[in-house]
N, C-alpha and C. Protein backbone atom coordinates (compact mmCIF):
# COMPACT_ATOMS: atom_id res chain seq x y z
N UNK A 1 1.14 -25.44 -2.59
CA UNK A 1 0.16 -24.39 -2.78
C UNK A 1 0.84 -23.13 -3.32
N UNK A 2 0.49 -22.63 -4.05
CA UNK A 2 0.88 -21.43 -4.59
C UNK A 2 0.00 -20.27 -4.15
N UNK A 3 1.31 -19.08 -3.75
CA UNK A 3 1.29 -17.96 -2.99
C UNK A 3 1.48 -16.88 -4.08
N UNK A 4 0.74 -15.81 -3.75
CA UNK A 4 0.74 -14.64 -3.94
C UNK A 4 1.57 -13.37 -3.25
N UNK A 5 2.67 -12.94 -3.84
CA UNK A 5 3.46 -12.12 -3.11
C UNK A 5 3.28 -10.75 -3.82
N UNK A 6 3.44 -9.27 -2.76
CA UNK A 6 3.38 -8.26 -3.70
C UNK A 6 4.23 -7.10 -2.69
N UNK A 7 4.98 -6.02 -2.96
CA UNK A 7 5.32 -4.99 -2.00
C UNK A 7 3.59 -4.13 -1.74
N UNK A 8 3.48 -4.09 -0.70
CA UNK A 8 2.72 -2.94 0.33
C UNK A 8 2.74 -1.54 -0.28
N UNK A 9 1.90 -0.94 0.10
CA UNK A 9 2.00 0.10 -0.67
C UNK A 9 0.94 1.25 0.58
N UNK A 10 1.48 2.20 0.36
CA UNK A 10 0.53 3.12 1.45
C UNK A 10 -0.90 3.07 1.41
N UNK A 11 -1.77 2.53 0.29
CA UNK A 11 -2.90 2.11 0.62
C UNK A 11 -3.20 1.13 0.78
N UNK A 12 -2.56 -0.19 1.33
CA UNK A 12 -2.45 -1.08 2.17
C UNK A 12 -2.39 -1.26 3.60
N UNK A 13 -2.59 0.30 4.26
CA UNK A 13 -2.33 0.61 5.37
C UNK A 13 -2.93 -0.34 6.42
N UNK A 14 -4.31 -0.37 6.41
CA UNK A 14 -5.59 -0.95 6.92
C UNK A 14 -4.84 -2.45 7.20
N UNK A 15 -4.71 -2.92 6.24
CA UNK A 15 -4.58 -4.58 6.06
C UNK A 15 -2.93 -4.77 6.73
N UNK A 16 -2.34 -4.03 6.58
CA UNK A 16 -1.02 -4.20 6.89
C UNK A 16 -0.62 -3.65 8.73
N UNK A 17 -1.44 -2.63 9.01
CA UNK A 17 -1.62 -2.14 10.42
C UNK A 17 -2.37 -3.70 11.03
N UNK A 18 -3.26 -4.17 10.51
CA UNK A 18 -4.21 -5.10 11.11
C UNK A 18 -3.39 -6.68 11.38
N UNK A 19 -2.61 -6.78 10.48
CA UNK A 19 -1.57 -8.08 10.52
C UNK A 19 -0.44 -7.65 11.31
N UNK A 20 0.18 -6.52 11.61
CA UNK A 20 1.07 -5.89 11.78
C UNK A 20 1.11 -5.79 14.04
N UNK A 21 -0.27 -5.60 14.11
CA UNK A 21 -0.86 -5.74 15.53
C UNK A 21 -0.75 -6.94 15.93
N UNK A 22 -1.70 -8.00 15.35
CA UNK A 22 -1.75 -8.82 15.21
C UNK A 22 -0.63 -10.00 15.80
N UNK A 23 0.65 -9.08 14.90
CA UNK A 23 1.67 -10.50 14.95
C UNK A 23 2.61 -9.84 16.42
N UNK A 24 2.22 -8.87 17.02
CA UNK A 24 2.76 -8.21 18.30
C UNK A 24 1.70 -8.79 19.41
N UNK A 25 0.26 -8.82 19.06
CA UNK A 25 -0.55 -9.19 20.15
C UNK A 25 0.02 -10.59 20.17
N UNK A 26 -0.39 -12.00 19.54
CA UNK A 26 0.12 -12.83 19.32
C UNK A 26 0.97 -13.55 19.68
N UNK A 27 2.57 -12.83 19.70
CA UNK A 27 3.51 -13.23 19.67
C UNK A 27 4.22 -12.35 20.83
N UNK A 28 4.05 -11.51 21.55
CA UNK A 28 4.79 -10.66 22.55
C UNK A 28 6.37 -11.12 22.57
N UNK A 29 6.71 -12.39 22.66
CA UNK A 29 8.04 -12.67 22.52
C UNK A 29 9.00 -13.35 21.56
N UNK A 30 8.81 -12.45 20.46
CA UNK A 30 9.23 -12.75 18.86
C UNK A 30 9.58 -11.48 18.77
N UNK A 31 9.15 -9.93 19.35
CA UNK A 31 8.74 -9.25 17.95
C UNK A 31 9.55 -7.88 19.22
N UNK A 32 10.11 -6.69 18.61
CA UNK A 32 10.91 -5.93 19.56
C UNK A 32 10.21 -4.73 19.61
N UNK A 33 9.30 -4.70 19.48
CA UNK A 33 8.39 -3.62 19.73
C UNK A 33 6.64 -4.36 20.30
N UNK A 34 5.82 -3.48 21.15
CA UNK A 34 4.84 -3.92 21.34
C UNK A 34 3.51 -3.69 21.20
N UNK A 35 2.33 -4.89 21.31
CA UNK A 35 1.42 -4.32 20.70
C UNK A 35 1.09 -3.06 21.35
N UNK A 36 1.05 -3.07 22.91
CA UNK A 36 0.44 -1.51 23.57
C UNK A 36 1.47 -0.15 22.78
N UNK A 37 2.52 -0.65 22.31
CA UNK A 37 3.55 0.29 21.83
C UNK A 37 3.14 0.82 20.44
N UNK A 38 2.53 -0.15 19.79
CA UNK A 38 1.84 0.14 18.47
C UNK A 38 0.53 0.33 18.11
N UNK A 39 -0.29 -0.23 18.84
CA UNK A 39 -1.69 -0.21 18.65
C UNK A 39 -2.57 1.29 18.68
N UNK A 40 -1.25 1.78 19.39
CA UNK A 40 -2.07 3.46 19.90
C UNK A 40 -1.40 4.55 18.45
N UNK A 41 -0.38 3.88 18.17
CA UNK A 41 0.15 4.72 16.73
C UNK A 41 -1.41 5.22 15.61
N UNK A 42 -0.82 6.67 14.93
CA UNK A 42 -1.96 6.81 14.20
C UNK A 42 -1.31 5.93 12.73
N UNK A 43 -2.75 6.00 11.75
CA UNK A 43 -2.12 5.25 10.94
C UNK A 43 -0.94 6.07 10.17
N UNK A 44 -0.90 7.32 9.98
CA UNK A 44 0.51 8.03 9.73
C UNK A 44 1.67 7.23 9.40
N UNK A 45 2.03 6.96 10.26
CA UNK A 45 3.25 6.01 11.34
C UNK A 45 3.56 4.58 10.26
N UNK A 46 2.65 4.32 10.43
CA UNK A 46 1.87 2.79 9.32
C UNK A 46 2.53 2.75 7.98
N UNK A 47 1.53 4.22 7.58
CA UNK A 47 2.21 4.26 6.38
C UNK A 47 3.45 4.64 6.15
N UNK A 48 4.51 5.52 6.71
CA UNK A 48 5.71 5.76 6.99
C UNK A 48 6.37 4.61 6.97
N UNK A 49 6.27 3.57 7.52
CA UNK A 49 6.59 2.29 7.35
C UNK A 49 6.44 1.46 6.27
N UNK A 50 5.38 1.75 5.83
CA UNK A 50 5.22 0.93 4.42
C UNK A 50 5.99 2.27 3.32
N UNK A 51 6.34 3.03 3.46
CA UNK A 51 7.02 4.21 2.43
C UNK A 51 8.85 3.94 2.49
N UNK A 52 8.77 3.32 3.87
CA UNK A 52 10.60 3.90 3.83
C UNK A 52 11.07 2.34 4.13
N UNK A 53 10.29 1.61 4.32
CA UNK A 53 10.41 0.04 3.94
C UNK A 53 10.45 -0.55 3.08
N UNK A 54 11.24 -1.65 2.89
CA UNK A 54 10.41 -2.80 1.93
C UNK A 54 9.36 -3.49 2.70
N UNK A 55 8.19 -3.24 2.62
CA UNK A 55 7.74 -4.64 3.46
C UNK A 55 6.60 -4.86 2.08
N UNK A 56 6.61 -6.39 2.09
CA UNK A 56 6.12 -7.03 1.12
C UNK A 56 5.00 -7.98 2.03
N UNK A 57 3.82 -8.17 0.97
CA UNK A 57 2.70 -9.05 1.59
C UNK A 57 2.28 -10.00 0.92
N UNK A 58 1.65 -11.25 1.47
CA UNK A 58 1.51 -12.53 0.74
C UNK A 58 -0.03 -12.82 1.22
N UNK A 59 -0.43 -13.96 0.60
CA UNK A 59 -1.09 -14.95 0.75
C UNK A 59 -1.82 -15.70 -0.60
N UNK A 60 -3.09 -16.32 0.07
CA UNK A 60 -3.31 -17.26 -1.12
C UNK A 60 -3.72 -16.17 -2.68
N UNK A 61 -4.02 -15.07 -2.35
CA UNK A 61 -4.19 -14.30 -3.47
C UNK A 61 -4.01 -12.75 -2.85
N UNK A 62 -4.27 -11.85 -4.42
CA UNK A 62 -3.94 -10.69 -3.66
C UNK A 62 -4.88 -9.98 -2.81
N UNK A 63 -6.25 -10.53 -2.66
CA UNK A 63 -7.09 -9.67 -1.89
C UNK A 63 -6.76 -10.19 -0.79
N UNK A 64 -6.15 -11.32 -0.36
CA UNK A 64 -6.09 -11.78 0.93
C UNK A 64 -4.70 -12.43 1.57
N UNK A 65 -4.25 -11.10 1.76
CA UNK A 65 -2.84 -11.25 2.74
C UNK A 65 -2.50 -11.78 3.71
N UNK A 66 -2.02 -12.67 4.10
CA UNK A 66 -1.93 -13.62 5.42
C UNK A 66 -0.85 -13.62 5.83
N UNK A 67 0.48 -12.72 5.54
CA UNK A 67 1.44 -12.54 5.74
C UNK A 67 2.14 -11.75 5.19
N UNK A 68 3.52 -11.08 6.24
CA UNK A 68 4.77 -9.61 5.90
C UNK A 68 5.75 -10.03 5.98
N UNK A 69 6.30 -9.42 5.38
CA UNK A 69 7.71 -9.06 6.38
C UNK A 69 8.09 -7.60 5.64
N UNK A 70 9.44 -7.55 6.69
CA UNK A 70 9.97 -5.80 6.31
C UNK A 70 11.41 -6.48 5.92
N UNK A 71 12.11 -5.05 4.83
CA UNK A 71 12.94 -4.45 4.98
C UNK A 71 13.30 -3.46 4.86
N UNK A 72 14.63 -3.36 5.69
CA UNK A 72 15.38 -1.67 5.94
C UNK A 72 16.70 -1.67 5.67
N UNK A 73 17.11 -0.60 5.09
CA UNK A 73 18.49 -0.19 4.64
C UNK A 73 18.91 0.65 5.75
N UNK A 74 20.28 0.58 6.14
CA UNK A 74 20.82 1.96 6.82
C UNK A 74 20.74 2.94 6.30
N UNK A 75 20.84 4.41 6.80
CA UNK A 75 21.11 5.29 5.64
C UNK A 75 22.38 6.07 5.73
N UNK A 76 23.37 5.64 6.96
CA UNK A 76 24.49 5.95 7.06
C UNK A 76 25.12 5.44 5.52
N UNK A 77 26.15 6.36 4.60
CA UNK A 77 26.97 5.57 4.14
C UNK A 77 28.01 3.99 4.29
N UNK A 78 28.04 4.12 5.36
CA UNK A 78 29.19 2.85 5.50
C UNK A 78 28.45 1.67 5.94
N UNK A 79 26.76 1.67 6.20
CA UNK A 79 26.58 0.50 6.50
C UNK A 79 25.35 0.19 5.52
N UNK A 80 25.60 1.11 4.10
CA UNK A 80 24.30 0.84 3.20
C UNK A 80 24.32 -0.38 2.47
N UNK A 81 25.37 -1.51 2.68
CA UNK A 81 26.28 -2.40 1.94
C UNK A 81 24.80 -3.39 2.64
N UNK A 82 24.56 -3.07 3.96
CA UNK A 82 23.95 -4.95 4.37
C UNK A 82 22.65 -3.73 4.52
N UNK A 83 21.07 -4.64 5.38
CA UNK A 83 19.67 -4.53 5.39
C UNK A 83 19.76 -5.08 6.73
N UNK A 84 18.20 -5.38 7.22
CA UNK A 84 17.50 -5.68 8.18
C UNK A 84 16.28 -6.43 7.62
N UNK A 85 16.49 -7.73 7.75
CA UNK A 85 15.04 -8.17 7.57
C UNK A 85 14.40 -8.11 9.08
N UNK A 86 13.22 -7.87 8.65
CA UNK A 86 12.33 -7.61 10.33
C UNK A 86 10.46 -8.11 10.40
N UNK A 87 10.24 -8.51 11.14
CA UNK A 87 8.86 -8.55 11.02
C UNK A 87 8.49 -9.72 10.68
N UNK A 88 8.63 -10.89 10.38
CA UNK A 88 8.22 -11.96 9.62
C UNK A 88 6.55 -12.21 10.30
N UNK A 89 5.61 -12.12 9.75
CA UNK A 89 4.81 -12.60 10.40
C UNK A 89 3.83 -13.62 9.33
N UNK A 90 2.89 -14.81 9.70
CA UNK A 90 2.32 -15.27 8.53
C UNK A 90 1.05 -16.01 9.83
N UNK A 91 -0.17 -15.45 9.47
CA UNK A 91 -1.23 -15.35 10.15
C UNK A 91 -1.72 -17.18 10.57
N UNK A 92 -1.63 -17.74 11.36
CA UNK A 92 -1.65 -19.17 11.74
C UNK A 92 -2.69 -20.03 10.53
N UNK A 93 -3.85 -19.42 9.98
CA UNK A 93 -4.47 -20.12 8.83
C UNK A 93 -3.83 -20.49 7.57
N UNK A 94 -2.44 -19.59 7.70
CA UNK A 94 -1.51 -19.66 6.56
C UNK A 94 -0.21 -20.30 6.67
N UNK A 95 -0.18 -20.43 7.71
CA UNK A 95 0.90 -21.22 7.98
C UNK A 95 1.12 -22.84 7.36
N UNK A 96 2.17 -23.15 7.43
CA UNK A 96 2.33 -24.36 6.04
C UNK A 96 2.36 -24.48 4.93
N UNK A 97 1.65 -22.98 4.71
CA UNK A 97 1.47 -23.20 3.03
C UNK A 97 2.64 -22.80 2.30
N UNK A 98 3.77 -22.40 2.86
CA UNK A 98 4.82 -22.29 2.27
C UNK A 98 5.19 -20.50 2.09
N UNK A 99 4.15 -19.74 2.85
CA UNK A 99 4.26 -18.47 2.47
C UNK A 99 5.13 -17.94 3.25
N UNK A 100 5.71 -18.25 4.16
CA UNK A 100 6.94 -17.51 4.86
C UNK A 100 7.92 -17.63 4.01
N UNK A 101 8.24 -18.91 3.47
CA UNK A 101 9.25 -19.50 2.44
C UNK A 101 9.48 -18.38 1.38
N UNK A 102 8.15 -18.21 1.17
CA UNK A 102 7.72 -17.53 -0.80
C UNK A 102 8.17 -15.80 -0.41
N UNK A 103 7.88 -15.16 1.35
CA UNK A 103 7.76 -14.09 1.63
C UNK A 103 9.68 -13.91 1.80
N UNK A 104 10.43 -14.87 2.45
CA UNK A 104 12.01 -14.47 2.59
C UNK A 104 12.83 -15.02 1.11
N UNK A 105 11.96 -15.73 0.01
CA UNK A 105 12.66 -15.93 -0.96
C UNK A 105 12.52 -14.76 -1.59
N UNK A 106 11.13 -14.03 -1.86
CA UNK A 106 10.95 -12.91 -2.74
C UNK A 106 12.01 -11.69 -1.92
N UNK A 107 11.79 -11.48 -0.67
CA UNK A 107 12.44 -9.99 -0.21
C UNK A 107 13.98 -10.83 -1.06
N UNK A 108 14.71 -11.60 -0.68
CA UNK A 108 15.95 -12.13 -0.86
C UNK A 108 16.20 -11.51 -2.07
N UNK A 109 15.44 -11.79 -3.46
CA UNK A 109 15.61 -11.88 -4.65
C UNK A 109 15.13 -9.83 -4.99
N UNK A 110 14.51 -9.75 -4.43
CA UNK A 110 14.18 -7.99 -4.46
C UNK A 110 15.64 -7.10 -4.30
N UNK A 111 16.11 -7.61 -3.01
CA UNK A 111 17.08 -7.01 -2.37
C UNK A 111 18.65 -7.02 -2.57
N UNK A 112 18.96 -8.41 -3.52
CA UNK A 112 19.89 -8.77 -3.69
C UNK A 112 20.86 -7.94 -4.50
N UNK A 113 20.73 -7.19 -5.41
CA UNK A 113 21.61 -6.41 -6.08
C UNK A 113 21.17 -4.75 -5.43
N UNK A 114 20.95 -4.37 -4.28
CA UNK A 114 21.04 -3.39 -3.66
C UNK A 114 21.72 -3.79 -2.52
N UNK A 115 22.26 -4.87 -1.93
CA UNK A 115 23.06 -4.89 -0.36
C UNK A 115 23.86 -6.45 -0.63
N UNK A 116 24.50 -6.15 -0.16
CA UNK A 116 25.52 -7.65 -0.08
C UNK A 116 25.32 -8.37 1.42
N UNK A 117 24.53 -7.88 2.14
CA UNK A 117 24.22 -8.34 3.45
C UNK A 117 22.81 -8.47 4.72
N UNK A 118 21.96 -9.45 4.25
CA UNK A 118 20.93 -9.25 5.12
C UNK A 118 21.11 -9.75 6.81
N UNK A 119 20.72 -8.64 7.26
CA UNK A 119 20.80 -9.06 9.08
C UNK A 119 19.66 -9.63 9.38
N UNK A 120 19.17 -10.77 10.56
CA UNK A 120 18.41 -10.46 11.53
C UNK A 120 18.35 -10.98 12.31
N UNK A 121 17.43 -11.15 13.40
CA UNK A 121 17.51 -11.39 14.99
C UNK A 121 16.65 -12.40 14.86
N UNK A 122 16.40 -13.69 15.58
CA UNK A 122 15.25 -14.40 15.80
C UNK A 122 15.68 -14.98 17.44
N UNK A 123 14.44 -14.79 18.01
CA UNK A 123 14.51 -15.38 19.12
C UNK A 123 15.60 -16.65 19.58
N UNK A 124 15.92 -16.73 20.42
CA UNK A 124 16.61 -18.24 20.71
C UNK A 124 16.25 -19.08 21.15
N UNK A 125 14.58 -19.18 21.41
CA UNK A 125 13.86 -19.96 21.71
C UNK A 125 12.59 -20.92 20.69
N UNK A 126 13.35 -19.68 19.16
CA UNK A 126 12.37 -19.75 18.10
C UNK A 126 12.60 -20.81 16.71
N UNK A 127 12.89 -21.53 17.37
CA UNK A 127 13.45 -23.05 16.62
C UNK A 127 12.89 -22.97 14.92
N UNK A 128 11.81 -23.18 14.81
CA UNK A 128 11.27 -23.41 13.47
C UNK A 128 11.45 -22.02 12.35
N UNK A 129 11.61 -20.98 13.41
CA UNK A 129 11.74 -19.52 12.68
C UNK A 129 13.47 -19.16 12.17
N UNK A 130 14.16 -20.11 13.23
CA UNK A 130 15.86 -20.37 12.80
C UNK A 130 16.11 -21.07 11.98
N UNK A 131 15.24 -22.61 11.88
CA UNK A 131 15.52 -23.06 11.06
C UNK A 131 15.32 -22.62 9.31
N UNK A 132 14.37 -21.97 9.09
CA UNK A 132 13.56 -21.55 8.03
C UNK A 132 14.76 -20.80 7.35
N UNK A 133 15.09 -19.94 8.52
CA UNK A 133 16.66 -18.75 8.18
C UNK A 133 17.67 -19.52 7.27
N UNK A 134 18.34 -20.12 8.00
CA UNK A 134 19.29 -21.45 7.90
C UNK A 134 19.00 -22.45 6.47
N UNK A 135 17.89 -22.45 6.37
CA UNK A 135 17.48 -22.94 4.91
C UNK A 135 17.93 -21.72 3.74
N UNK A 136 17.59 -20.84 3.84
CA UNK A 136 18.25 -19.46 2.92
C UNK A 136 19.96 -19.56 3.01
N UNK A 137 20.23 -19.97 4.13
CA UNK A 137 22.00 -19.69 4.02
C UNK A 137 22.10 -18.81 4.95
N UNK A 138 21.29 -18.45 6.07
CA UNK A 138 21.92 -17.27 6.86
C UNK A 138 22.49 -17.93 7.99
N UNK A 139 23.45 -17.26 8.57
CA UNK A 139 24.80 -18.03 9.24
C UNK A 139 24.40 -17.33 10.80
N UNK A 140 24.16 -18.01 12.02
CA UNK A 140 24.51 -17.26 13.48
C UNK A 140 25.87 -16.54 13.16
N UNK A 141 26.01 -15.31 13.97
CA UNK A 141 27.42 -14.59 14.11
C UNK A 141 27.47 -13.90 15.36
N UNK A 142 26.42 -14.31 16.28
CA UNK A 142 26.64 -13.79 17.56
C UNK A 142 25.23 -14.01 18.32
N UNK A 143 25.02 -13.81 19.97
CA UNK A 143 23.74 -14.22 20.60
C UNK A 143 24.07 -12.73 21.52
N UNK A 144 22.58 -12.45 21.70
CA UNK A 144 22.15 -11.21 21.98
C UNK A 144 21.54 -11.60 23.56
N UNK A 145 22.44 -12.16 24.76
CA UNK A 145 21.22 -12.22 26.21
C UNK A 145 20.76 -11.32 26.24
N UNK A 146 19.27 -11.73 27.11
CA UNK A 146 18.46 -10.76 27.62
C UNK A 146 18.42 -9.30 26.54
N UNK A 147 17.83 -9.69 25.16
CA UNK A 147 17.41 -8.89 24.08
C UNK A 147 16.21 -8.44 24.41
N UNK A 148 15.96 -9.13 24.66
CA UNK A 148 13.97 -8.87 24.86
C UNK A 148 13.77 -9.04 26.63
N UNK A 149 12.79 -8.18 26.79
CA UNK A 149 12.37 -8.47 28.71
C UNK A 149 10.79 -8.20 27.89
N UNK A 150 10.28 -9.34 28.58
CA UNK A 150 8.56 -9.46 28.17
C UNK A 150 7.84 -9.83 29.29
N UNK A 151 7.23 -9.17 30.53
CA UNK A 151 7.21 -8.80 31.68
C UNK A 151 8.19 -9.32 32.36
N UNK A 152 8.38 -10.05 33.09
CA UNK A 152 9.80 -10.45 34.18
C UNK A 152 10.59 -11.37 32.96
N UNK A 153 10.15 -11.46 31.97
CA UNK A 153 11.00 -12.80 31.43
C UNK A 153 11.81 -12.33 30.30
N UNK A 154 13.12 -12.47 30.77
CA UNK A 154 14.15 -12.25 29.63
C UNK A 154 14.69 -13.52 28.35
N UNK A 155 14.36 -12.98 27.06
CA UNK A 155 14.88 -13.69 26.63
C UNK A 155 16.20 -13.29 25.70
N UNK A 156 16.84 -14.76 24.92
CA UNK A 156 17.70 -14.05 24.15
C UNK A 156 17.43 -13.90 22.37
N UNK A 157 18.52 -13.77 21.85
CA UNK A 157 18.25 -13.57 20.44
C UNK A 157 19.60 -14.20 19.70
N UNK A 158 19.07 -15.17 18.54
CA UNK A 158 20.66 -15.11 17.91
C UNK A 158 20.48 -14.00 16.82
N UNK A 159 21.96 -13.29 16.04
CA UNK A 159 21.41 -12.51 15.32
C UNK A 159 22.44 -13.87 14.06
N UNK A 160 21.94 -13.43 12.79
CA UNK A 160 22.11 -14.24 11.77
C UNK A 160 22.46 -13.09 10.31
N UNK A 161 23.28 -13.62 9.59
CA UNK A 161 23.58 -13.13 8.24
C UNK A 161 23.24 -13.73 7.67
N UNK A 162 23.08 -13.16 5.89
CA UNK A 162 23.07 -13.74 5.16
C UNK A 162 23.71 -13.02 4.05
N UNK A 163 24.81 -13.84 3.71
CA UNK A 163 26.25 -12.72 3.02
C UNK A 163 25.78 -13.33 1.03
N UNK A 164 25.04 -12.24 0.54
CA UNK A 164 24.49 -12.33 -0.47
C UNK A 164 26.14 -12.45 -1.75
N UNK A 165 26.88 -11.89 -1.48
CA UNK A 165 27.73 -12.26 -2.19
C UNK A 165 28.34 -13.60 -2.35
N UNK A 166 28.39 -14.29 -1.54
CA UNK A 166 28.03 -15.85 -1.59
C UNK A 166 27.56 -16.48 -2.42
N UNK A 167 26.08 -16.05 -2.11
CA UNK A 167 25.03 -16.37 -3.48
C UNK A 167 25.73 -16.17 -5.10
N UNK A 168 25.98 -14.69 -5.09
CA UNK A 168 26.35 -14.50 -6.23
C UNK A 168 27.48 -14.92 -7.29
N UNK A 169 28.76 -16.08 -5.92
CA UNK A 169 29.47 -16.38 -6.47
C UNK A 169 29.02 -18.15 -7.17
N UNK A 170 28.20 -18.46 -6.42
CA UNK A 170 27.83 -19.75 -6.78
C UNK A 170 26.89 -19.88 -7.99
């Protein structure tokens, strides 16, 4: 199936706040912030996020987004070299269709000649969301216990690279 990918844009707020809740209500133990933590944000905030982010949106076309993700640069000098991918979310009607795939190939290919290094965290309980990583080339380089506490229940996190200069040599 072919996907529709595009960067977010501050008048995307609506649609992107609404998926954005969504994948926090949902998912409480995936995601490092929460929905009660976000839901009360004005949309301000929202768009601030879609301004100082990459976050890019998909689905089967462009009126209808079924999935995000983010990225972030440091803005320290010494660590502007790698990113943060964050957020992956792809709304369960969309799932399969390959748009998570289409959403970490496009940021990949966006990002690649601005950082030699994408970070991120995925649960350690989040099998299909590691594996997906691991298909791109991103490598475990360390486990994060008790990353997340989601009422009494701690979980962990592996965090994962993906050393874009790699890419570039092959």
């Amino acid at each position: 199936m072919d996907v529709f990918i595009r960067r977010l844009s501050a008048a995307d707020v609506a649609t992107y706040r609404q998926i954005r809740l969504e994948s926090l209500q949902r998912h409480p133990d995936v995601f490092g912030t929460s929905y009660e933590e976000e839901a009360v944000l004005p949309d301000e905030v929202f768009v601030q996020q879609l301004t100082t982010n990459l976050i890019l949106g998909g689905g089967a076309d462009e009126q209808h987004v079924t999935g995000i993700v983010g990225f972030i640069v440091g803005g320290a000098l010494k660590v502007r070299h790698k990113g943060i991918l964050w957020g992956l979310y792809v709304q369960p009607e969309a799932r399969g269709s390959g748009l998570a795939k289409a959403l970490v190939n496009t940021l990949i290919d966006a990002v690649k000649d601005e950082v030699e290094q994408i970070q991120l965290s995925v649960g350690a309980h989040n099998v299909p969301a590691a594996r997906l990583y691991q298909g791109f080339g991103f490598e475990p380089y360390g486990l994060e216990n008790s990353a997340l506490k989601v009422g009494e229940q701690y979980l962990d996190e592996v965090l994962m690279a993906l050393d874009l200069r790699k890419l570039k040599q092959s």
